[in-house]
Protein backbone atom coordinates (compact mmCIF):
# COMPACT_ATOMS: atom_id res chain seq x y z
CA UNK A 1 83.07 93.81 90.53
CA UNK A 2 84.70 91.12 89.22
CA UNK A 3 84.95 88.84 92.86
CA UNK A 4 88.55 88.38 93.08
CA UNK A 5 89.67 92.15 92.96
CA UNK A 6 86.95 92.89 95.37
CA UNK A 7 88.32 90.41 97.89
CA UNK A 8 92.32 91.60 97.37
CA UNK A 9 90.89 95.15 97.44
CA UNK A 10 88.99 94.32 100.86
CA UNK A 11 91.96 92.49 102.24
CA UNK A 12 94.13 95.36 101.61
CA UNK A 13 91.96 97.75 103.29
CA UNK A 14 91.81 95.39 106.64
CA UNK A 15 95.40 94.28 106.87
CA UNK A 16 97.17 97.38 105.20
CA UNK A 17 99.41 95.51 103.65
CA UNK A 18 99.85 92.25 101.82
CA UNK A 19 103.14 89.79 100.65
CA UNK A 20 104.25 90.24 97.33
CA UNK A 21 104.21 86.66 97.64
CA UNK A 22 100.76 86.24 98.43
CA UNK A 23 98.51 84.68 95.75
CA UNK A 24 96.24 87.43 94.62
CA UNK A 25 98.73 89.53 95.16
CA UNK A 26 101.20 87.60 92.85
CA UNK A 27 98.33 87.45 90.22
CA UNK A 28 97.50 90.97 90.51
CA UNK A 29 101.48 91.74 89.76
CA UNK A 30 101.39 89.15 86.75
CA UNK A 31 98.27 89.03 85.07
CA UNK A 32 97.16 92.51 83.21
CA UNK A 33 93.52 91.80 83.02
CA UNK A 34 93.64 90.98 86.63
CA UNK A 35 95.60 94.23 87.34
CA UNK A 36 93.38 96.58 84.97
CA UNK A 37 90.48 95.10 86.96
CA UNK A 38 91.81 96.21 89.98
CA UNK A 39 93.35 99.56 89.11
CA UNK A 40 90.34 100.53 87.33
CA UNK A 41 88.63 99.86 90.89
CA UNK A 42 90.33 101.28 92.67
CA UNK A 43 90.60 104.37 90.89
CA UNK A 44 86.92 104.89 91.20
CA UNK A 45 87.56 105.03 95.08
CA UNK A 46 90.36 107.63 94.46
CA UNK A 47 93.18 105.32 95.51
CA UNK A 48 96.18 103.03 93.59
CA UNK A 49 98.12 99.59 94.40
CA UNK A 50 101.48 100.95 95.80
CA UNK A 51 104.03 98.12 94.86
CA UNK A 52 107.39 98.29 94.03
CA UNK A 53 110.33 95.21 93.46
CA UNK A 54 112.52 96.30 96.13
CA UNK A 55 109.73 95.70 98.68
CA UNK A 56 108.30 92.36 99.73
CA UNK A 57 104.89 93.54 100.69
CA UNK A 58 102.17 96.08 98.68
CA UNK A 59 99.77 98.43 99.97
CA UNK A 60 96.93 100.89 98.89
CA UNK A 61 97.68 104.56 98.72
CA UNK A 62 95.60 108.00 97.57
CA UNK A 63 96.20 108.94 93.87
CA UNK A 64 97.86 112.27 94.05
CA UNK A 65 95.07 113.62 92.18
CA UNK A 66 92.47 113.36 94.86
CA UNK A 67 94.61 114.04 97.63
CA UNK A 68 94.30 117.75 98.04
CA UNK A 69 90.72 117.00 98.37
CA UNK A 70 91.35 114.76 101.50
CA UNK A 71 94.28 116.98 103.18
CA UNK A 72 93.90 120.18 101.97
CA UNK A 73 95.54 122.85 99.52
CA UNK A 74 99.99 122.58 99.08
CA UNK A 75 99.69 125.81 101.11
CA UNK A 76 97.79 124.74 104.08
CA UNK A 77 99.24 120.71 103.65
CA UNK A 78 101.28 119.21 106.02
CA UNK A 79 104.39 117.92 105.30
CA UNK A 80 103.31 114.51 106.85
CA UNK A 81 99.16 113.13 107.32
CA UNK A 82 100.65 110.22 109.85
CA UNK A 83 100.72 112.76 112.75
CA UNK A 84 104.37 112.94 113.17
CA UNK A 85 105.95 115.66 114.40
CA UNK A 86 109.08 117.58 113.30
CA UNK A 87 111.63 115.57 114.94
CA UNK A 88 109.28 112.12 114.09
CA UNK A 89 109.42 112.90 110.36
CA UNK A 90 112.94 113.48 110.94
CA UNK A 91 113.68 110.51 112.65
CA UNK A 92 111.89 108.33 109.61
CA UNK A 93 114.50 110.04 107.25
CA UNK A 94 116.60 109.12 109.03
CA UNK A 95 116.36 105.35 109.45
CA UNK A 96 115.05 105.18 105.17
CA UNK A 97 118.69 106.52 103.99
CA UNK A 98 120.00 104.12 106.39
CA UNK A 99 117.92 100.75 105.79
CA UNK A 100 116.57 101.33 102.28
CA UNK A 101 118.98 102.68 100.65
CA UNK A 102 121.68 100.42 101.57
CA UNK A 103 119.29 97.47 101.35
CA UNK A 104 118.34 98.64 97.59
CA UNK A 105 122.35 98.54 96.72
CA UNK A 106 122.54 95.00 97.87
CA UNK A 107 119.89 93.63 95.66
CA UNK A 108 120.68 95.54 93.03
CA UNK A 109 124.30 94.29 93.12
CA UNK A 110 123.44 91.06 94.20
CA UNK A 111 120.78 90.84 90.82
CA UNK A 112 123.93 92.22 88.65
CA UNK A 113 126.17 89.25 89.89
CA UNK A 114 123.59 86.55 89.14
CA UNK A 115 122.76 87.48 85.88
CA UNK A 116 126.33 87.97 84.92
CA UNK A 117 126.97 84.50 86.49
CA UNK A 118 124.26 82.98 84.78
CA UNK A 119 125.09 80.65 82.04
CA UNK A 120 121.47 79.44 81.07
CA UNK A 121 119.94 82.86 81.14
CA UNK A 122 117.53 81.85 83.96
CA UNK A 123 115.20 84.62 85.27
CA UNK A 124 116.33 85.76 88.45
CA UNK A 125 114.44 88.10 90.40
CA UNK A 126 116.20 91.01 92.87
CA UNK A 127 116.59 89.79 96.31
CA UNK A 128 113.69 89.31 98.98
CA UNK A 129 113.75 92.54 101.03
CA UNK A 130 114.19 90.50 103.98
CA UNK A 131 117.31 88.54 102.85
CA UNK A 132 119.00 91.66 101.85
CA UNK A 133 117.29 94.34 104.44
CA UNK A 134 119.92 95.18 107.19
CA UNK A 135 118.87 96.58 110.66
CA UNK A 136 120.42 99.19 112.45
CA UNK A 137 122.00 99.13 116.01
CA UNK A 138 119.65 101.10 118.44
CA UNK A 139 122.50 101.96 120.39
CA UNK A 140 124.48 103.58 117.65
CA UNK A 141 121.33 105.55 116.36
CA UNK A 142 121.03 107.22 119.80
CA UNK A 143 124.41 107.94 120.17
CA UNK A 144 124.85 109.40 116.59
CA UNK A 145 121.46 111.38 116.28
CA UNK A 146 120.06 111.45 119.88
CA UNK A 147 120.84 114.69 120.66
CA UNK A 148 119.20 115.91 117.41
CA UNK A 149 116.43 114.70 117.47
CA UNK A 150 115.03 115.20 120.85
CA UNK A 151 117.12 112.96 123.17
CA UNK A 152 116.26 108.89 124.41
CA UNK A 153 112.81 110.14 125.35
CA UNK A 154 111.63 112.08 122.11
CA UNK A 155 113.38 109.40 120.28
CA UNK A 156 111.85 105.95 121.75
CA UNK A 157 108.34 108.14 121.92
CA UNK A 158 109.10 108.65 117.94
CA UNK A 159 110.25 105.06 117.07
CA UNK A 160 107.03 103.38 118.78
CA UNK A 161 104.73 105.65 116.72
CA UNK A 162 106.91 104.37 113.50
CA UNK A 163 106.69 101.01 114.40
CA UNK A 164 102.77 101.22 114.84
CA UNK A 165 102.58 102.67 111.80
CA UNK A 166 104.26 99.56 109.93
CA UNK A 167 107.29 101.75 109.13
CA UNK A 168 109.90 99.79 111.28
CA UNK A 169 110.08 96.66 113.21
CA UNK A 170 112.29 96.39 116.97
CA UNK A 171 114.15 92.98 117.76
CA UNK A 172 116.07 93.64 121.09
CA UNK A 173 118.74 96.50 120.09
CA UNK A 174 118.23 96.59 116.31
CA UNK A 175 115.84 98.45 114.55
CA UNK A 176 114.64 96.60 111.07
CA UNK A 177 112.46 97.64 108.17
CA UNK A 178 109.01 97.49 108.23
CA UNK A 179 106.75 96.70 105.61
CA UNK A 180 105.91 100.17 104.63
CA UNK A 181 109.33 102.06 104.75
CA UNK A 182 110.35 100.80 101.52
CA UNK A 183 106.48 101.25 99.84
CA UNK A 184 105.33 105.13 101.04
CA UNK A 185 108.53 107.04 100.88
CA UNK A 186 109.04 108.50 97.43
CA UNK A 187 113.13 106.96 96.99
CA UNK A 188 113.33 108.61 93.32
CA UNK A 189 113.13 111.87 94.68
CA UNK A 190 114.32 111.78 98.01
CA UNK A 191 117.58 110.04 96.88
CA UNK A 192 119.56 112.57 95.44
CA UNK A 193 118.18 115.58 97.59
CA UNK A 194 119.09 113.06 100.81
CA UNK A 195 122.09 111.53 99.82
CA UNK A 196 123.69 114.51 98.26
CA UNK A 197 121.81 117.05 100.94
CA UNK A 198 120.57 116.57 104.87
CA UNK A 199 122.41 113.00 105.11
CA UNK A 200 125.29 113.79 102.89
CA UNK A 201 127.97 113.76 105.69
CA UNK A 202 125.87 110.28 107.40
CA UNK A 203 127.07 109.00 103.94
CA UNK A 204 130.64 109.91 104.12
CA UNK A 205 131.59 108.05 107.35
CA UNK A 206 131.48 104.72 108.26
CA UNK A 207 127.60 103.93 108.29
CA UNK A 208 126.11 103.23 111.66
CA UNK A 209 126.69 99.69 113.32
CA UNK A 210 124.53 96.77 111.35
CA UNK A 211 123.06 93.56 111.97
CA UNK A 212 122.10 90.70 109.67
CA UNK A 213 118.41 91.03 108.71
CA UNK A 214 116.35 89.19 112.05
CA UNK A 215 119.42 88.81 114.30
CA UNK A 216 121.11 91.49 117.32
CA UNK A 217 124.15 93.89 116.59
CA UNK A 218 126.61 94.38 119.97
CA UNK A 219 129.08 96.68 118.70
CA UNK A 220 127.47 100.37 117.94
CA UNK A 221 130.13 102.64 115.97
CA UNK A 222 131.14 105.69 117.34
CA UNK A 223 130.10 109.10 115.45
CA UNK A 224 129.73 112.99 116.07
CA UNK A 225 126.08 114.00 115.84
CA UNK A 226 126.17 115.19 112.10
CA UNK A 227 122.01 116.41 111.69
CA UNK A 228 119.47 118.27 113.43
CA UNK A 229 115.88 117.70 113.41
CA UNK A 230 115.17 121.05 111.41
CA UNK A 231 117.58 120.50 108.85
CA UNK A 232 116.29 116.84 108.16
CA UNK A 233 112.44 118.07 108.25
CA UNK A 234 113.11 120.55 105.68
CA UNK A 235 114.07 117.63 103.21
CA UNK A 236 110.32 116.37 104.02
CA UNK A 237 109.71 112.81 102.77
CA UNK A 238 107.08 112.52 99.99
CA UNK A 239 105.34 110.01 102.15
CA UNK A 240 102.84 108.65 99.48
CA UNK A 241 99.63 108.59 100.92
């Protein structure tokens, strides 16, 4: 194995995930031997680099191929192989539609601007996650799903387990992307079905009270429970594995 893939392949594996910014990882994004190395590697373990521009960190997931193998038949499969429960994999719906896809319409908008700004036709890459990612007022999330999704108890048990997983991140009262939210949900299919489905009244209001990326919100807005942790569930995540 060529000694470079081995060692981004055995970092992966220790620290789950990696900076986009990171050397290796840069090379492995920019340099197609590099990258047919390492995908041809780590195909012969059953797994794939999971990377997309939107997010500022990769990780390693299963190739869909092997894993019925690992979690059993569609029939039998969970919805979920984090050990969440109902109202958990609820709750992570949740708080994607209202960091990611918000966050994704700011870089994307942001990118548009530039490049129609740009007199010397510079290349100008979407915006860091964390300079456009925008966290969500704790407050305001239990006030406006709490009671769907199994009360301040349930819902603090929930957002610990999230955060463990690498899914979220907690600074005082606001509740911030993690490196994986943005990497192991499946957003081209969950979009329209989320947007247009479960969430589709969430999207009609005023969204919940914000914070810049890294700093405190103190003003939660005020909103009628709109979702239930059944309804949400049945739009399970893809949660690439």
């Amino acid at each position: 194995m060529n000694d470079d893939a081995q060692i981004l392949i055995a970092r992966l594996l220790t620290h789950q995930t990696l900076r986009r910014d990171d050397k290796m990882v840069k090379r492995a994004l920019s340099d197609d031997q590099f990258r047919a190395e390492l995908d041809k590697r780590l195909l012969e373990s059953g797994m794939k680099l999971l990377d997309n521009v939107y997010a500022d960190h990769v990780t390693l997931a299963l190739h869909r191929a092997v894993e019925p193998k690992i979690f059993g038949a569609k029939d039998i499969w969970q919805n979920n192989n984090f050990g969440l429960t109902r109202d958990g994999v609820a709750l992570l719906v949740v708080l994607w539609a209202q960091i990611i896809l918000p966050k994704r319409e700011r870089q994307e908008t942001h990118h548009v601007d530039i490049d129609q700004s740009d007199m010397f036709d510079k290349d100008n890459p979407i915006p860091r996650a964390e300079d456009a990612s925008i966290g969500i007022s704790y407050t305001a999330l239990l006030a406006d799903f709490g009671d769907k999704l199994g009360k301040k108890t349930r819902m603090d048990m929930n957002l610990g387990v999230l955060s463990k997983l690498g899914f979220i991140e907690r600074r005082g009262d606001v509740i911030l992307e993690g490196p994986l939210l943005d990497l192991m949900m499946d957003t081209d299919l969950l979009k329209e079905r989320i947007v247009n489905g479960a969430l589709a009244d969430v999207f009609k209001r005023a969204p919940l009270a914000v914070a810049p990326a890294r700093k405190s919100a103190n003003d939660p807005a005020a909103g009628e429970p709109v979702l239930d942790a059944s309804s949400e569930a049945d739009a399970a995540p893809d949660i690439q594995n």
